[in-house]
N, C-alpha and C. Protein backbone atom coordinates (compact mmCIF):
# COMPACT_ATOMS: atom_id res chain seq x y z
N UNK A 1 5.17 -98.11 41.40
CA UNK A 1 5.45 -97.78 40.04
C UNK A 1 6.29 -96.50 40.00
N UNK A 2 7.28 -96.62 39.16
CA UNK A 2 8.79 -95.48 39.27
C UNK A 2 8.04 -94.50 37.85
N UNK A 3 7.51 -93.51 37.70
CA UNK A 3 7.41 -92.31 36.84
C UNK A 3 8.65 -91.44 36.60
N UNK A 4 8.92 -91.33 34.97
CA UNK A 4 9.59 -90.44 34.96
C UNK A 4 8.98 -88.66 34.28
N UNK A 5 8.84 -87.51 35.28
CA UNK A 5 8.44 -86.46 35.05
C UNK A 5 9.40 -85.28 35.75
N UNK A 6 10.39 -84.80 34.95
CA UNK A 6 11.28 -84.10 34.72
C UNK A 6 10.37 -82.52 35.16
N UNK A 7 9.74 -82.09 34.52
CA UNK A 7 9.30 -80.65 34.97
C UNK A 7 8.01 -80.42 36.55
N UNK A 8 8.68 -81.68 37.46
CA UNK A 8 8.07 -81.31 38.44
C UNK A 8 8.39 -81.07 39.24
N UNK A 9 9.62 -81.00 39.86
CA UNK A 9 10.59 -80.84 40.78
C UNK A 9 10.99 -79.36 40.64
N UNK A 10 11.60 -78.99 42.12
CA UNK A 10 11.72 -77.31 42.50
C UNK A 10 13.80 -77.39 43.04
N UNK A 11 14.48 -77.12 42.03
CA UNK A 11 15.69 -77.07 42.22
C UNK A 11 16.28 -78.13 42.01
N UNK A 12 17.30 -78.58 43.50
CA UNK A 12 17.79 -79.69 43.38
C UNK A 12 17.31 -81.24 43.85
N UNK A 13 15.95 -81.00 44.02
CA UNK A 13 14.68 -81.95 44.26
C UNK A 13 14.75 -83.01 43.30
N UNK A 14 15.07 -84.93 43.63
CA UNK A 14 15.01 -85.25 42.02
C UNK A 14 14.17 -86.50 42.23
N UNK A 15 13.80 -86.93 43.62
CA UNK A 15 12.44 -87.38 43.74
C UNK A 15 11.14 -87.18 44.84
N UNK A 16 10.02 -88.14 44.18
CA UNK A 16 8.89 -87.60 45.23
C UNK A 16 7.86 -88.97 44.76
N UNK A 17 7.35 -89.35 46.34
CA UNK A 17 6.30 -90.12 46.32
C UNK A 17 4.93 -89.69 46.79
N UNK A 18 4.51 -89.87 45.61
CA UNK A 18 2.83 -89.42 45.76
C UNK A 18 1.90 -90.60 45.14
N UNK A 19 1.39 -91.35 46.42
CA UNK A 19 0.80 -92.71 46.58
C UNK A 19 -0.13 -92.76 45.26
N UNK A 20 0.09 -94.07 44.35
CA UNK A 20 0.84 -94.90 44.88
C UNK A 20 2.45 -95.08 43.71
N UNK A 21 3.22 -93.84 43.59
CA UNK A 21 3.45 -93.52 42.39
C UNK A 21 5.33 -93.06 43.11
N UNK A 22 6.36 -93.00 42.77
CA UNK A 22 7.19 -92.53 42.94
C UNK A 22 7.71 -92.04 41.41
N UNK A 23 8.22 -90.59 41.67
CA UNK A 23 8.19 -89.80 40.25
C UNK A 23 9.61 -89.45 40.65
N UNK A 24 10.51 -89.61 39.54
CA UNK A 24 11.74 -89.08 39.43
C UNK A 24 12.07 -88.29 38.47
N UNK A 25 13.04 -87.52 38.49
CA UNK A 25 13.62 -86.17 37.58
C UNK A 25 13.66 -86.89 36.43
N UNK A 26 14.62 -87.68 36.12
CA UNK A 26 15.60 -88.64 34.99
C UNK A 26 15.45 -89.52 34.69
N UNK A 27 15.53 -89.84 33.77
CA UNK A 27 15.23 -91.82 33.65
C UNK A 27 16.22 -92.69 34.56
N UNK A 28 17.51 -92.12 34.04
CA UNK A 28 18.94 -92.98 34.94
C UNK A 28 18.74 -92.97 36.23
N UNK A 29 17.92 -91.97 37.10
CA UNK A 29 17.50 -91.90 38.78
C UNK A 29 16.14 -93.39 39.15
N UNK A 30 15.65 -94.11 37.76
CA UNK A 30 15.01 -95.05 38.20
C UNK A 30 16.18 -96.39 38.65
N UNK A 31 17.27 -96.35 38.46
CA UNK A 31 17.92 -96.65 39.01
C UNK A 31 18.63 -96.90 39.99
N UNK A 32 18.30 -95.68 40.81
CA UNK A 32 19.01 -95.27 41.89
C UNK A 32 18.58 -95.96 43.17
N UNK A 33 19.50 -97.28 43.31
CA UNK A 33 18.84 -98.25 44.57
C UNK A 33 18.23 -97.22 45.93
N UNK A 34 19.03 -95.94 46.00
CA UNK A 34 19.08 -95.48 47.06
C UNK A 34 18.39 -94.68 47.40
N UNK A 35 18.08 -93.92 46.20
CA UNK A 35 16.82 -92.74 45.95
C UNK A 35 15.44 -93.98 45.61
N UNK A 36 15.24 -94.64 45.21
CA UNK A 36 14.30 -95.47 45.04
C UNK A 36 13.40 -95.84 46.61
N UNK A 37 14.56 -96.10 47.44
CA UNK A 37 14.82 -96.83 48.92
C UNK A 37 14.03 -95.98 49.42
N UNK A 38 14.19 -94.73 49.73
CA UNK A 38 14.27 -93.73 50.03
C UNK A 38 12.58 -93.34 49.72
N UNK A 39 11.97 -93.20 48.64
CA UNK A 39 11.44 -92.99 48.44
C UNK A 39 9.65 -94.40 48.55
N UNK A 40 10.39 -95.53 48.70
CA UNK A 40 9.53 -96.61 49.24
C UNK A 40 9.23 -96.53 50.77
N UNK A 41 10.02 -96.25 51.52
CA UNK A 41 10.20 -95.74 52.80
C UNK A 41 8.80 -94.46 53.00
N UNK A 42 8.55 -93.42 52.24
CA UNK A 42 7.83 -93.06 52.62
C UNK A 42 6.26 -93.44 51.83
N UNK A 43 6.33 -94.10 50.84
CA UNK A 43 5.26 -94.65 50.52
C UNK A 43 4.36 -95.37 51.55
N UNK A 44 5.37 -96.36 52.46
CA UNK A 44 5.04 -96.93 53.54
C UNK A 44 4.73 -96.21 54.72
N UNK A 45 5.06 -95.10 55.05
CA UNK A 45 4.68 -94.18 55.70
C UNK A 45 3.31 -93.61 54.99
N UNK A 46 3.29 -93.13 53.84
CA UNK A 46 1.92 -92.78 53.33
C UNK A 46 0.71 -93.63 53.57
N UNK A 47 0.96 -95.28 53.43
CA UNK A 47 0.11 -96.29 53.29
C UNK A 47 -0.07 -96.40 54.96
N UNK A 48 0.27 -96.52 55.71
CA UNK A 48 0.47 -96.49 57.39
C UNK A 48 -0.26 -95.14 58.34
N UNK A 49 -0.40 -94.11 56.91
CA UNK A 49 -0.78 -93.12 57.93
C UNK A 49 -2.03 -92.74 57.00
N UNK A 50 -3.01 -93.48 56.11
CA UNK A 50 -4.36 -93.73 55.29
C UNK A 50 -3.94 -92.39 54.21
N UNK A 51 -2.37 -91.99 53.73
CA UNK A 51 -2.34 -91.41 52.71
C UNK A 51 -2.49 -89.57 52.81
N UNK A 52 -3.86 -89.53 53.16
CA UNK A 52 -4.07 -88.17 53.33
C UNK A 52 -3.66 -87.44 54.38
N UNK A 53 -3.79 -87.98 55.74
CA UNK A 53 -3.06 -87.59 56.66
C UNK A 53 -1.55 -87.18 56.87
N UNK A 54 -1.02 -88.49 56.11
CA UNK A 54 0.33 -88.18 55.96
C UNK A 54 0.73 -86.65 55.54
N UNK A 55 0.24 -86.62 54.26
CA UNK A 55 0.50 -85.11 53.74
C UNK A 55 0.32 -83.80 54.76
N UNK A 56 -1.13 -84.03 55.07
CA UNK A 56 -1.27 -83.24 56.20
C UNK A 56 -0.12 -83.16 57.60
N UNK A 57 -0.09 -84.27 57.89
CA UNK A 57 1.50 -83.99 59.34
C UNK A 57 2.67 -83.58 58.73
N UNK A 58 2.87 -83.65 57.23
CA UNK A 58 4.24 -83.79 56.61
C UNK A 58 4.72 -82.19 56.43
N UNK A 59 3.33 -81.57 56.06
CA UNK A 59 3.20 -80.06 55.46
C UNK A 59 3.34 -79.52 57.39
N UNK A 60 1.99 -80.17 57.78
CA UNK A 60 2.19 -79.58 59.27
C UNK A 60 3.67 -79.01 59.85
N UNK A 61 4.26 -80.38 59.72
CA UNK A 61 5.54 -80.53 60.44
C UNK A 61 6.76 -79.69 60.26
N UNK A 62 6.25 -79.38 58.41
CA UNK A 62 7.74 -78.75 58.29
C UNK A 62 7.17 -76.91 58.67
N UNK A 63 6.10 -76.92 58.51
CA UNK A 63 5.56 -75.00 58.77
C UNK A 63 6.36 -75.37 60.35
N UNK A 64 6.08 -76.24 61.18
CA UNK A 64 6.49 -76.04 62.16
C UNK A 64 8.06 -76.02 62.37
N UNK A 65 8.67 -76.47 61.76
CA UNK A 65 10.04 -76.47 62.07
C UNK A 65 10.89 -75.81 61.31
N UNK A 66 10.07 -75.02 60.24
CA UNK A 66 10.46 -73.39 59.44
C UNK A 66 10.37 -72.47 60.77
N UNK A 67 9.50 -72.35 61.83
CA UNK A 67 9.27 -71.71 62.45
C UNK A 67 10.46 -71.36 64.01
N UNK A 68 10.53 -72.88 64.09
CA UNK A 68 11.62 -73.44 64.83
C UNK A 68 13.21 -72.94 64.08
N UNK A 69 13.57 -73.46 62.79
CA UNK A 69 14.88 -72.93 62.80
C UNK A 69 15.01 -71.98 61.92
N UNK A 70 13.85 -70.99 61.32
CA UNK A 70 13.56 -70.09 60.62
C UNK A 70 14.47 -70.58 59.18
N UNK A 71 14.58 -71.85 58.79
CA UNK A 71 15.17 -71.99 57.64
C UNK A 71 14.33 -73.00 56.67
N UNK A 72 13.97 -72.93 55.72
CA UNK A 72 12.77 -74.12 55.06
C UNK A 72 13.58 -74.84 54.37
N UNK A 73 14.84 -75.32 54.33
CA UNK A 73 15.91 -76.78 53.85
C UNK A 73 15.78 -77.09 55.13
N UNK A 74 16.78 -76.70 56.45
CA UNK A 74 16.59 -77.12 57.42
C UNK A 74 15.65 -77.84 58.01
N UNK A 75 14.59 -77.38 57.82
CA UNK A 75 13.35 -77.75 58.64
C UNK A 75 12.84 -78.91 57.82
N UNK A 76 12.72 -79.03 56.29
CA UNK A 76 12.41 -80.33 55.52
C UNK A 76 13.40 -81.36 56.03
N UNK A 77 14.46 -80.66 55.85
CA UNK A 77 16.12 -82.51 56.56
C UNK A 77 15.86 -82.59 57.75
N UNK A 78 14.49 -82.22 59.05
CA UNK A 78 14.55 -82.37 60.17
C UNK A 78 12.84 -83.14 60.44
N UNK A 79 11.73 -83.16 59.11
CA UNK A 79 10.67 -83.58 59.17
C UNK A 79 10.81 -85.02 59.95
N UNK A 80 9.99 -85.70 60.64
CA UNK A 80 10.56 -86.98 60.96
C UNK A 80 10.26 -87.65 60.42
N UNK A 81 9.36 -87.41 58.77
CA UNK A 81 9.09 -88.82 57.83
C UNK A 81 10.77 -88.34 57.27
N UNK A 82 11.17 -87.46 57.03
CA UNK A 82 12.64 -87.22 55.92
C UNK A 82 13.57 -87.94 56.76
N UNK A 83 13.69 -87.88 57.94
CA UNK A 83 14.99 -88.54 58.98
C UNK A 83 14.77 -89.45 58.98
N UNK A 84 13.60 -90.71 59.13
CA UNK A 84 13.52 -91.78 58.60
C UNK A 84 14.09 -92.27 57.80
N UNK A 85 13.62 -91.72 56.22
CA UNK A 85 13.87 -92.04 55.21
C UNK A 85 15.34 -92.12 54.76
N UNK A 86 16.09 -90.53 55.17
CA UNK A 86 17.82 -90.46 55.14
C UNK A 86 18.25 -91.78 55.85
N UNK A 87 17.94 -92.25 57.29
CA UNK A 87 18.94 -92.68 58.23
C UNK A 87 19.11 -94.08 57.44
N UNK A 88 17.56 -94.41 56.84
CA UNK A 88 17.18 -95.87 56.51
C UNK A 88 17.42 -96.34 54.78
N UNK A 89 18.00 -95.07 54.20
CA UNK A 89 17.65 -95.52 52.72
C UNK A 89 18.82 -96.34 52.05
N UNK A 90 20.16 -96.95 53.14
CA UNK A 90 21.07 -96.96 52.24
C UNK A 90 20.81 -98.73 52.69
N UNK A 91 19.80 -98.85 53.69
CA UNK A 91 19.70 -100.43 54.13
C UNK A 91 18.48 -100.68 52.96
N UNK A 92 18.79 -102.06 52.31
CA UNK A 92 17.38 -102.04 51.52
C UNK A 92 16.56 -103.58 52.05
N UNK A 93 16.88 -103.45 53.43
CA UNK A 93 16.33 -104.54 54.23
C UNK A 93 15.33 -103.59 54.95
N UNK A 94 15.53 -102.54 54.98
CA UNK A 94 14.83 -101.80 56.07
C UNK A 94 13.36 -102.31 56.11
N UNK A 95 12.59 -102.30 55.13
CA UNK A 95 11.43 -101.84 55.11
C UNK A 95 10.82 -103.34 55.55
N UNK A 96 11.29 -104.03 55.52
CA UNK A 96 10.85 -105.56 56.10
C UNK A 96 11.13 -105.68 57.04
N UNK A 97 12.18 -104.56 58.09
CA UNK A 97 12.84 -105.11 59.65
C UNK A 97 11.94 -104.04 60.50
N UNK A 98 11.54 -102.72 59.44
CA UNK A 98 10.88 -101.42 59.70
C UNK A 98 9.23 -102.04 60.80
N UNK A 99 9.68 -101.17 61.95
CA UNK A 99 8.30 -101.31 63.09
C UNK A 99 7.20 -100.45 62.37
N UNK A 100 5.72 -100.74 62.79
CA UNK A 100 4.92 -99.65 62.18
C UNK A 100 5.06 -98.22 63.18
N UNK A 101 4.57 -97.44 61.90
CA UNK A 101 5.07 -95.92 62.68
C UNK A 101 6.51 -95.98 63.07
N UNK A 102 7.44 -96.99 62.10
CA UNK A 102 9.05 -96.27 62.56
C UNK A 102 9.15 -94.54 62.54
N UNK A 103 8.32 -93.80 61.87
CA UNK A 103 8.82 -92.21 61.68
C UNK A 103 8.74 -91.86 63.55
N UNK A 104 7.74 -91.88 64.30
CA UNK A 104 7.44 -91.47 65.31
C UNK A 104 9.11 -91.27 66.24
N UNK A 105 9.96 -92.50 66.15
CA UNK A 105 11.24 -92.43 66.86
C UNK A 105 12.07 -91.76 66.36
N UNK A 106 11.83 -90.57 64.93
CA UNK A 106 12.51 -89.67 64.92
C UNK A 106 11.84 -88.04 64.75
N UNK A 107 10.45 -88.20 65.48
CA UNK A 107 10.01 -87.17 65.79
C UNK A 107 10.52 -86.14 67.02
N UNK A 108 11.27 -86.65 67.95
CA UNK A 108 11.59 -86.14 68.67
C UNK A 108 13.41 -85.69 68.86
N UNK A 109 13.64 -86.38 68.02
CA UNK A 109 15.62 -86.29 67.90
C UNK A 109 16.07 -85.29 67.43
């Protein structure tokens, strides 16, 4: 289910999936095959990793890779649920060709 809630986002942030819900800035962004994509991608990652966990490795991951390139954009475009999601969001076959735990093969790249 696509939500539209405009005052929840931090800058140029204009979506976010929080199971079982994807919330966008705009109405016209429920549109957006690609931001939509994008954002099913990690739903499936949420549902794959029992939801709560996910959050937990997601937050984990990026303190860790703030730490690594001392930059917190950097380190979110390097999470390996976000590199997933970028490499895969413009295929909208993905998520049916998608292995379980596809994020894991870009934990290390």
């Amino acid at each position: 289910m696509v939500v539209v809630f405009r005052h929840f986002f931090y800058k140029n942030y204009v979506g976010l999936s929080l199971w079982p819900f994807i919330i966008v800035k705009e109405r016209h962004l429920k549109k957006d095959t690609v931001l939509i994509n994008h954002e099913r991608i990690h739903l499936k990652q949420q549902q794959e990793l029992l939801i709560l966990p996910f959050y937990f490795l997601y937050v984990a991951e990026w303190l860790l890779r703030i730490v690594l390139y001392l930059n917190a954009y950097r380190a979110y475009q390097n999470i390996s649920f976000e590199r997933e999601a970028y490499a895969n969001e413009h295929d909208p076959y993905y998520l049916s060709t998608r292995k379980a735990f596809g994020f894991l093969d870009y934990l290390f790249r």
